[in-house]
Protein backbone atom coordinates (compact mmCIF):
# COMPACT_ATOMS: atom_id res chain seq x y z
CA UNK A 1 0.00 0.00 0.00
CA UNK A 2 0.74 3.53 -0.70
CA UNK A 3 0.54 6.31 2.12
CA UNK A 4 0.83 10.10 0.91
CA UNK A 5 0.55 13.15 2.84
CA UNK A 6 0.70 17.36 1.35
CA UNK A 7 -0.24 19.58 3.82
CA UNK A 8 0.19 20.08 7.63
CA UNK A 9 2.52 18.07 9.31
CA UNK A 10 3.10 15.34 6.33
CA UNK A 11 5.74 13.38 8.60
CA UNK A 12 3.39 13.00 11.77
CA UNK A 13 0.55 12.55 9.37
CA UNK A 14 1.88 9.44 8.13
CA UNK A 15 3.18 8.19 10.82
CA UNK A 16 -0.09 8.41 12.50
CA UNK A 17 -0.91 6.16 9.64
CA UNK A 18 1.68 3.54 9.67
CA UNK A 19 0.80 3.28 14.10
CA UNK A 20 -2.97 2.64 12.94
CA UNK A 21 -1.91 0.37 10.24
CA UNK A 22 -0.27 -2.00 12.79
CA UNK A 23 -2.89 -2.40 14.23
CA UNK A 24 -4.59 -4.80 11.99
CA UNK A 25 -1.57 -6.34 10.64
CA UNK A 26 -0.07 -9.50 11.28
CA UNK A 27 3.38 -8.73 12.38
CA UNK A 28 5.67 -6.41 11.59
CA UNK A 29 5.09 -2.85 9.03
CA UNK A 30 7.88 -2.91 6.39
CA UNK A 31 8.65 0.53 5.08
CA UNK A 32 9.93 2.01 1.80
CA UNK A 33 12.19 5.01 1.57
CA UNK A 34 10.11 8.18 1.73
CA UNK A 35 9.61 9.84 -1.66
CA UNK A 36 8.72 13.23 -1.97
CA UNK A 37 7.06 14.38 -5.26
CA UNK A 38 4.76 16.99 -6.72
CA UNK A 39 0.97 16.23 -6.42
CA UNK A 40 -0.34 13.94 -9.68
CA UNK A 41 -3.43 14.29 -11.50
CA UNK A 42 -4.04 18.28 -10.26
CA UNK A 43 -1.94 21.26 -10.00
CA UNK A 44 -0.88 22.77 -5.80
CA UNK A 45 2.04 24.40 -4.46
CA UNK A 46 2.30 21.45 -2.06
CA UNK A 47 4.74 18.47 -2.48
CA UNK A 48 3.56 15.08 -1.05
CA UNK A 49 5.97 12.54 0.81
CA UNK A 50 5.06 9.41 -0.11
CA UNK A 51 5.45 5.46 1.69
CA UNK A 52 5.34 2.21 0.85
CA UNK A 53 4.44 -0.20 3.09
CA UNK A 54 3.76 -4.15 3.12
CA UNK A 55 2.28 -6.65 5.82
CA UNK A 56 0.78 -9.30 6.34
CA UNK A 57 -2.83 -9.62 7.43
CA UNK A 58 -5.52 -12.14 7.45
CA UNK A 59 -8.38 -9.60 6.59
CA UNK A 60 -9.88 -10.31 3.03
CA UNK A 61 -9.19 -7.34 0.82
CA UNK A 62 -12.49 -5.71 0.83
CA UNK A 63 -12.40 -5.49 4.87
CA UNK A 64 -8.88 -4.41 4.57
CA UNK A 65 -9.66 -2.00 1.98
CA UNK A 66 -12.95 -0.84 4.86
CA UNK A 67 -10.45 -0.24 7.65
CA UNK A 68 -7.76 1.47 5.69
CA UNK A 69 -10.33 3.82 4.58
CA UNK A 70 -11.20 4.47 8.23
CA UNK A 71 -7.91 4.99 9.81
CA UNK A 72 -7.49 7.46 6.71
CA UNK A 73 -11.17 9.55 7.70
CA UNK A 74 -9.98 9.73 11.52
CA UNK A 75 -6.69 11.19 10.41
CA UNK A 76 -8.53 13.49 8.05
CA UNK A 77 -12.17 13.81 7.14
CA UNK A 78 -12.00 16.48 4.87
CA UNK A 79 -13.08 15.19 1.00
CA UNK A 80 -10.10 14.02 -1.01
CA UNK A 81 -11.93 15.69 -3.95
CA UNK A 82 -13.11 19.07 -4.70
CA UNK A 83 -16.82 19.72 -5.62
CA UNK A 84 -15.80 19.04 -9.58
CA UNK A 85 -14.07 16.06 -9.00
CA UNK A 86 -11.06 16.54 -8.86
CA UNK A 87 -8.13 15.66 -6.71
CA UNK A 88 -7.50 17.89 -3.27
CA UNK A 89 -4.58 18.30 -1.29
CA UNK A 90 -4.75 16.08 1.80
CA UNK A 91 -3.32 15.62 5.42
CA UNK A 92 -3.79 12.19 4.53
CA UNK A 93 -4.12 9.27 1.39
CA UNK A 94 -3.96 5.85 2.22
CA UNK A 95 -4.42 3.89 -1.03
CA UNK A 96 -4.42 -0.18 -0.91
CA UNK A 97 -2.54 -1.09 -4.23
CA UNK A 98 -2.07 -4.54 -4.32
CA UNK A 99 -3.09 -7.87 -2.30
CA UNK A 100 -0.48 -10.51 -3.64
CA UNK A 101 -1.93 -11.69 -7.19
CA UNK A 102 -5.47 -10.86 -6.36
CA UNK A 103 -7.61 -9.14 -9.20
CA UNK A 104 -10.89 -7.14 -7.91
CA UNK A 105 -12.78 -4.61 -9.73
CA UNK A 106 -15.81 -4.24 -7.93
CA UNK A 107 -17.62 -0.25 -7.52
CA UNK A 108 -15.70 -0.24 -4.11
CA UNK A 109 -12.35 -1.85 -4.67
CA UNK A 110 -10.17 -2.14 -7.55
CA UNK A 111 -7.03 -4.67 -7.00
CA UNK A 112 -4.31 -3.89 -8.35
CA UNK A 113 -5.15 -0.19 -7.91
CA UNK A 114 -5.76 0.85 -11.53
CA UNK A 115 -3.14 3.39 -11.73
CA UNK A 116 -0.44 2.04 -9.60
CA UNK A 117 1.57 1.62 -13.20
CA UNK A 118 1.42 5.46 -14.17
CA UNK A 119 2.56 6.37 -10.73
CA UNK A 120 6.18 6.64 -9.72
CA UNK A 121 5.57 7.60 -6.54
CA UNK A 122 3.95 4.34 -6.10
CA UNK A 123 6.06 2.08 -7.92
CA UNK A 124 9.78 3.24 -6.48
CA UNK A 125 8.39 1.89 -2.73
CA UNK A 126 7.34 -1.04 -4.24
CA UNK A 127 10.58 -2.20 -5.94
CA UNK A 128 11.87 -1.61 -2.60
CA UNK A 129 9.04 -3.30 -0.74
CA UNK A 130 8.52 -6.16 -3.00
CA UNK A 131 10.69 -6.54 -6.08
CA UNK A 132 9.98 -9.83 -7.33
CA UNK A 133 5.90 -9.30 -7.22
CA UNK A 134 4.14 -9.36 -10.40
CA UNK A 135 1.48 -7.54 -11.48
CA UNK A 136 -1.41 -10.18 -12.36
CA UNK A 137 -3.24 -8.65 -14.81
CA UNK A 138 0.60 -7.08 -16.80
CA UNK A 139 2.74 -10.26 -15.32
CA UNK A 140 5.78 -7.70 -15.07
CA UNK A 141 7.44 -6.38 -11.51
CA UNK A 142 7.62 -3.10 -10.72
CA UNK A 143 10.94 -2.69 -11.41
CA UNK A 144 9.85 -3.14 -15.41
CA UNK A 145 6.50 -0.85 -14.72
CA UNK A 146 8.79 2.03 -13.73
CA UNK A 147 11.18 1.18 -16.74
CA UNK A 148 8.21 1.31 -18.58
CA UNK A 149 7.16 4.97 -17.59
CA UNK A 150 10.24 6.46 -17.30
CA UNK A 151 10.29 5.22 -21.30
């Protein structure tokens, strides 16, 4: 999973996250390097720092997906989107991008997250985090996804 964080304090912010995350994991939080990078999909004056990080769990992805998206309202309630739709900055973004090999696309859940491949800020944790994972719908690692958009 992917935590990001652009306004306020973006260091406490996430790890706010990462204490409530280990909460319904299995063991121990692995963490990515932070990344910092500009916002994508909308314009703001505010970088993001960005984390990966993997566990274990024995929640089924649509419960984890449930409590990820609470921890992530307690930390900040405010709407992710403005009133057009698009993006907004956030104290808080908690995005669950992949669950092994498992493939979901349901109204509520979308496994792998459908744009995990166009974001580098996603995929740089994830060749640290888990390098020889495959995507299950591309069947490449991330390490080739990032060649692939830095192409």
């Amino acid at each position: 999973m992917n935590i990001g964080s652009n306004i306020g304090d973006r260091h406490a912010h996430i790890e706010r996250a990462v204490t409530a995350i280990s909460g319904i994991a299995d063991g121990a939080v692995r963490r990515s390097d932070p990344i910092e990078s500009e916002p994508w999909g909308y314009a703001s004056e505010h970088p993001y720092i960005n984390l990966g990080i993997a566990f274990e769990t024995s929640l089924p992805p649509a419960e984890l997906h449930a409590a990820l998206q609470t921890i992530q309202r307690d930390i900040d309630p405010a709407p992710h989107r403005q009133p057009d739709g698009t993006y907004a900055d956030r104290r808080i973004d908690i995005d669950l991008i992949a669950v092994d090999d498992i493939v979901i696309d349901t109204p509520e859940l979308t496994l792998p997250h459908p744009r995990m491949h166009k974001r580098q800020f996603v995929l740089l944790p994830m060749v640290q985090l888990a390098p020889g994972w495959h995507h299950p719908i591309y069947g490449v690692t991330p390490a080739r996804l990032l060649a692939r958009l830095n192409n």
